[in-house]
Protein backbone atom coordinates (compact mmCIF):
# COMPACT_ATOMS: atom_id res chain seq x y z
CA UNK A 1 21.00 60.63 -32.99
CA UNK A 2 18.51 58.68 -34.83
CA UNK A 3 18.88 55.47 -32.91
CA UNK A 4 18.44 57.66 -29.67
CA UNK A 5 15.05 59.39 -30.98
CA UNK A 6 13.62 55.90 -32.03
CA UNK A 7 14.45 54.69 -28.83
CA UNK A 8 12.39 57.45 -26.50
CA UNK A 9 9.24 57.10 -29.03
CA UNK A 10 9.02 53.37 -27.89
CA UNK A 11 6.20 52.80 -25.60
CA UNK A 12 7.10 51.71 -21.91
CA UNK A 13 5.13 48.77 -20.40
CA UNK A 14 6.39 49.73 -16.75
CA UNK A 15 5.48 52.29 -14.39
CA UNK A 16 7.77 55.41 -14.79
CA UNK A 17 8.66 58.16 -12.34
CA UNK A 18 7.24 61.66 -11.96
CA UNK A 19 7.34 64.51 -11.31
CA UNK A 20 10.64 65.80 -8.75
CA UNK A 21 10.80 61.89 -8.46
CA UNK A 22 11.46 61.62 -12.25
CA UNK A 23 14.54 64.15 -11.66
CA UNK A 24 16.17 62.66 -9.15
CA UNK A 25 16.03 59.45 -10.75
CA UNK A 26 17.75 61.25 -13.63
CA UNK A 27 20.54 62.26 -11.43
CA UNK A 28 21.09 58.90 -9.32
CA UNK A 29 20.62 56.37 -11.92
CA UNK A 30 23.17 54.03 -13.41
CA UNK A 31 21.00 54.30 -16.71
CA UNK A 32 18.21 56.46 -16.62
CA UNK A 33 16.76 54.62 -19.58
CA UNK A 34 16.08 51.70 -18.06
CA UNK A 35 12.75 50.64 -16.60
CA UNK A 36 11.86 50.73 -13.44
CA UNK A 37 10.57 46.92 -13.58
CA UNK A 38 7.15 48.15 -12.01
CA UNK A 39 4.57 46.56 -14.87
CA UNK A 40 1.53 49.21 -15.73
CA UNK A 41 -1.79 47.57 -14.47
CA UNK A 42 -4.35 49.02 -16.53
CA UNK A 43 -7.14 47.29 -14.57
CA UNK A 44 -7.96 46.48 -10.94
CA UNK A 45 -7.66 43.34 -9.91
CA UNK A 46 -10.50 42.43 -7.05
CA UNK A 47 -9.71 40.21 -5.54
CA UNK A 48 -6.04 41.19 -5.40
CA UNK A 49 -3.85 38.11 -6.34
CA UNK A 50 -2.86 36.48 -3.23
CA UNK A 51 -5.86 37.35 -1.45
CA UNK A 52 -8.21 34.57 -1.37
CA UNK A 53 -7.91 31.97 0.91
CA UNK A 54 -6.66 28.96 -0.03
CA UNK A 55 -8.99 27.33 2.16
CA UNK A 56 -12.10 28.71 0.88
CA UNK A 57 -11.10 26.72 -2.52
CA UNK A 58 -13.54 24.21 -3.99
CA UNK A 59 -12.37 21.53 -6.10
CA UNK A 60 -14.55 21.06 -9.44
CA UNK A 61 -15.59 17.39 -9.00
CA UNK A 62 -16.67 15.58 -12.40
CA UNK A 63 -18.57 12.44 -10.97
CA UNK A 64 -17.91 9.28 -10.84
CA UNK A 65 -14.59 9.62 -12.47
CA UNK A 66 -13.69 11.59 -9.31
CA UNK A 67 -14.55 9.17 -7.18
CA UNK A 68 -11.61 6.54 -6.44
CA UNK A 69 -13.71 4.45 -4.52
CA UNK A 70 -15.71 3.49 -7.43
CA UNK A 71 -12.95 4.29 -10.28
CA UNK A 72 -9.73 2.66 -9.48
CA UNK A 73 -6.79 3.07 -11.61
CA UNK A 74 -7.07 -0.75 -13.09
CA UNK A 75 -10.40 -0.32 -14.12
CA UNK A 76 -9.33 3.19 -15.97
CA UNK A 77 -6.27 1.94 -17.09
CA UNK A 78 -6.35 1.29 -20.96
CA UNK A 79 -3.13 0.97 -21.94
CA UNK A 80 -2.56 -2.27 -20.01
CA UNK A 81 -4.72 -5.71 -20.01
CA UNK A 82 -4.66 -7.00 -17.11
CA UNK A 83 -5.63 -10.65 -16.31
CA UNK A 84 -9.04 -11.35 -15.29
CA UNK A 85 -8.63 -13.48 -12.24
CA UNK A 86 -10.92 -16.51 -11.88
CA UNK A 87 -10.80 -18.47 -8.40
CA UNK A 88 -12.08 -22.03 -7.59
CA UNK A 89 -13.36 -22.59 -4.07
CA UNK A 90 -13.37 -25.90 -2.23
CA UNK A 91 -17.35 -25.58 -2.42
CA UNK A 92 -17.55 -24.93 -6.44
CA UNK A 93 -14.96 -27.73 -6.45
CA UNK A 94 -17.32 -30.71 -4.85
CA UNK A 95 -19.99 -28.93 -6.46
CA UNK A 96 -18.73 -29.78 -10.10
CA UNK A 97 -17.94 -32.77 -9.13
CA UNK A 98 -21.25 -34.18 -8.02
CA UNK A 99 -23.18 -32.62 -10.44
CA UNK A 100 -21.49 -30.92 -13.22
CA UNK A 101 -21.02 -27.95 -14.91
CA UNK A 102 -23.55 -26.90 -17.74
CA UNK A 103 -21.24 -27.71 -20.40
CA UNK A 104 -20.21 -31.43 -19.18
CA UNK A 105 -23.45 -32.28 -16.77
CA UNK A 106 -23.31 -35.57 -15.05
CA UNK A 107 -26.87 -35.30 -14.10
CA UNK A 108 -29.69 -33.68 -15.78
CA UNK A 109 -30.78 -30.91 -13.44
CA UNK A 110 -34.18 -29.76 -14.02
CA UNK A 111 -36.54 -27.50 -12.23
CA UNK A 112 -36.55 -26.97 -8.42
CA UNK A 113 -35.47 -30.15 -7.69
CA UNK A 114 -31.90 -29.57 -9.69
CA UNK A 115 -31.43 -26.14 -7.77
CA UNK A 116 -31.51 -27.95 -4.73
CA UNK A 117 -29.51 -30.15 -5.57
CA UNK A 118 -26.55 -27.84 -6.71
CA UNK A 119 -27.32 -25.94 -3.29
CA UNK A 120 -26.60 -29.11 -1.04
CA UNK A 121 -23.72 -29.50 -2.99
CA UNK A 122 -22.51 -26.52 -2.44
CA UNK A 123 -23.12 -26.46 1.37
CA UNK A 124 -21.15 -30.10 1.48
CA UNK A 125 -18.43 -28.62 -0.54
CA UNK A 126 -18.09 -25.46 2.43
CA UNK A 127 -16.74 -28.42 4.54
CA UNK A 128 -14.31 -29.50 2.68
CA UNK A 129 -12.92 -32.01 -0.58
CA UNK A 130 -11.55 -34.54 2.20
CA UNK A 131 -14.86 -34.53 3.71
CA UNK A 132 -16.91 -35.12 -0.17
CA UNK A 133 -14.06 -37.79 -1.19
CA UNK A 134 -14.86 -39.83 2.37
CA UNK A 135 -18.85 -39.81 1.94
CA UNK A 136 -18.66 -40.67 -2.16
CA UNK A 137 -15.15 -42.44 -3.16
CA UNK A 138 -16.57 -42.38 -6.70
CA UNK A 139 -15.35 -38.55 -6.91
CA UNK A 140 -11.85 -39.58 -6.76
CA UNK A 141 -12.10 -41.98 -9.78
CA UNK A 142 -13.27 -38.81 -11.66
CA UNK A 143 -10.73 -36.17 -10.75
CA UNK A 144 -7.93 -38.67 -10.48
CA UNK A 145 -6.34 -39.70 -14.25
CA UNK A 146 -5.08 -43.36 -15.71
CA UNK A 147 -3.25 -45.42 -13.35
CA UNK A 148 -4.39 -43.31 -9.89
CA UNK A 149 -2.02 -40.39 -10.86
CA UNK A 150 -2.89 -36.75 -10.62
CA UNK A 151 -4.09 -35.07 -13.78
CA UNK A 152 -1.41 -33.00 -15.60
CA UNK A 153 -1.76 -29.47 -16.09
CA UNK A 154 -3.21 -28.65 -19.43
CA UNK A 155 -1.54 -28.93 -22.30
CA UNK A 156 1.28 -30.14 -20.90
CA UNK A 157 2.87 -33.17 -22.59
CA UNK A 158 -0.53 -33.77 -24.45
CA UNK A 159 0.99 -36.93 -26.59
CA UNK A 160 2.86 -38.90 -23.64
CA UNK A 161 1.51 -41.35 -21.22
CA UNK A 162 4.06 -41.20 -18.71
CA UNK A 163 4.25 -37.74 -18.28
CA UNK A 164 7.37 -37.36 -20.61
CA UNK A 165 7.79 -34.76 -23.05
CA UNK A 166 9.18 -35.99 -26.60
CA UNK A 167 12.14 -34.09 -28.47
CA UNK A 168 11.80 -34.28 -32.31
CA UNK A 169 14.84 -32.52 -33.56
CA UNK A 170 15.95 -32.45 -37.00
CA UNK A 171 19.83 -32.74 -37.95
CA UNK A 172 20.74 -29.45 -38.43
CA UNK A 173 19.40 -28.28 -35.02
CA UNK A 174 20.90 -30.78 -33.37
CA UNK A 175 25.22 -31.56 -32.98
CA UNK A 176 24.76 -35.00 -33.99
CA UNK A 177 25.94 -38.51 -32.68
CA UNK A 178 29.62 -37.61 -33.31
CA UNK A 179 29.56 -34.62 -30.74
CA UNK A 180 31.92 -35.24 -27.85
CA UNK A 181 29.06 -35.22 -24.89
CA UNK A 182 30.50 -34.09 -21.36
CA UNK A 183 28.30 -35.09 -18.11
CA UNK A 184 28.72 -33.29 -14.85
CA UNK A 185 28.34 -34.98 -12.18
């Protein structure tokens, strides 16, 4: 009796029936304790959910970070490092090979007279190396390294001449002379 007391004083959060409507729901329901499933709305919703139009919607822009144009992902991104790309054009090419570059000038470039200079440079190197190694064959002798050869990559076999890279291993990282060697052929 108690349990059935304590459950009628608990307050319903759902809309209950009235009236005649409240005794027929008596009669006809499974369990006429349970809620209808209709939730009380104390207040009035205007606009009614539902009832704006979706198109009507304006997105709340924060500027620039909104903008993808001018805020791509890489440049937001700060998680990863990624590589700063550095290109070398045919014209910056000749151009540091005639004159220079600050930190290893060949020629002292001073004033007007030096900006000029770097700017023909430039406009010979737009037609090409081929075209700056056949008017001045003393370029080549720079770029090229002992014996006519092609420079190496850096730091690759800095302490050989011929381009060979030297093995120094000790004993115990290595099998030894007495190790049965098998070539494949």
């Amino acid at each position: 009796m108690a349990s059935k007391k304590a459950l009628q004083s608990l307050p319903r959060y759902t809309v209950q029936p009235t009236g005649i409507y409240r005794l027929i729901n008596r009669i006809f329901a499974i369990d006429p304790n349970r809620s209808t499933g209709v939730p009380l709305n104390p207040q009035f919703r205007n606009p009614p959910p539902g009832a704006n139009d979706p198109m009507e919607y304006d997105d709340p822009v924060t500027l620039p970070a909104a903008d993808l144009a001018e805020n791509p992902y890489w440049k937001r991104d700060a998680r990863r490092r990624y590589p700063q790309l550095s290109t070398v054009t045919q014209a910056d090419a000749v151009a540091l090979l005639e004159v220079g570059s600050a930190a290893n000038p060949k020629q002292e470039l001073i004033g007007e007279a030096g900006s000029k200079q770097l700017v023909t440079a430039r406009e010979e190197g737009a037609k090409g190396m081929a075209v700056a190694f056949q008017k001045n064959t003393g370029l080549v002798k720079d770029v090229l390294g002992p014996g006519g050869m092609p420079p190496l990559p850096t730091g690759h076999y800095p302490t050989s001449v011929n381009g060979q890279k030297r093995y120094d291993l000790n004993e115990d990282q290595s099998y030894g002379a007495d190790y049965p060697c098998r070539t494949f052929v």
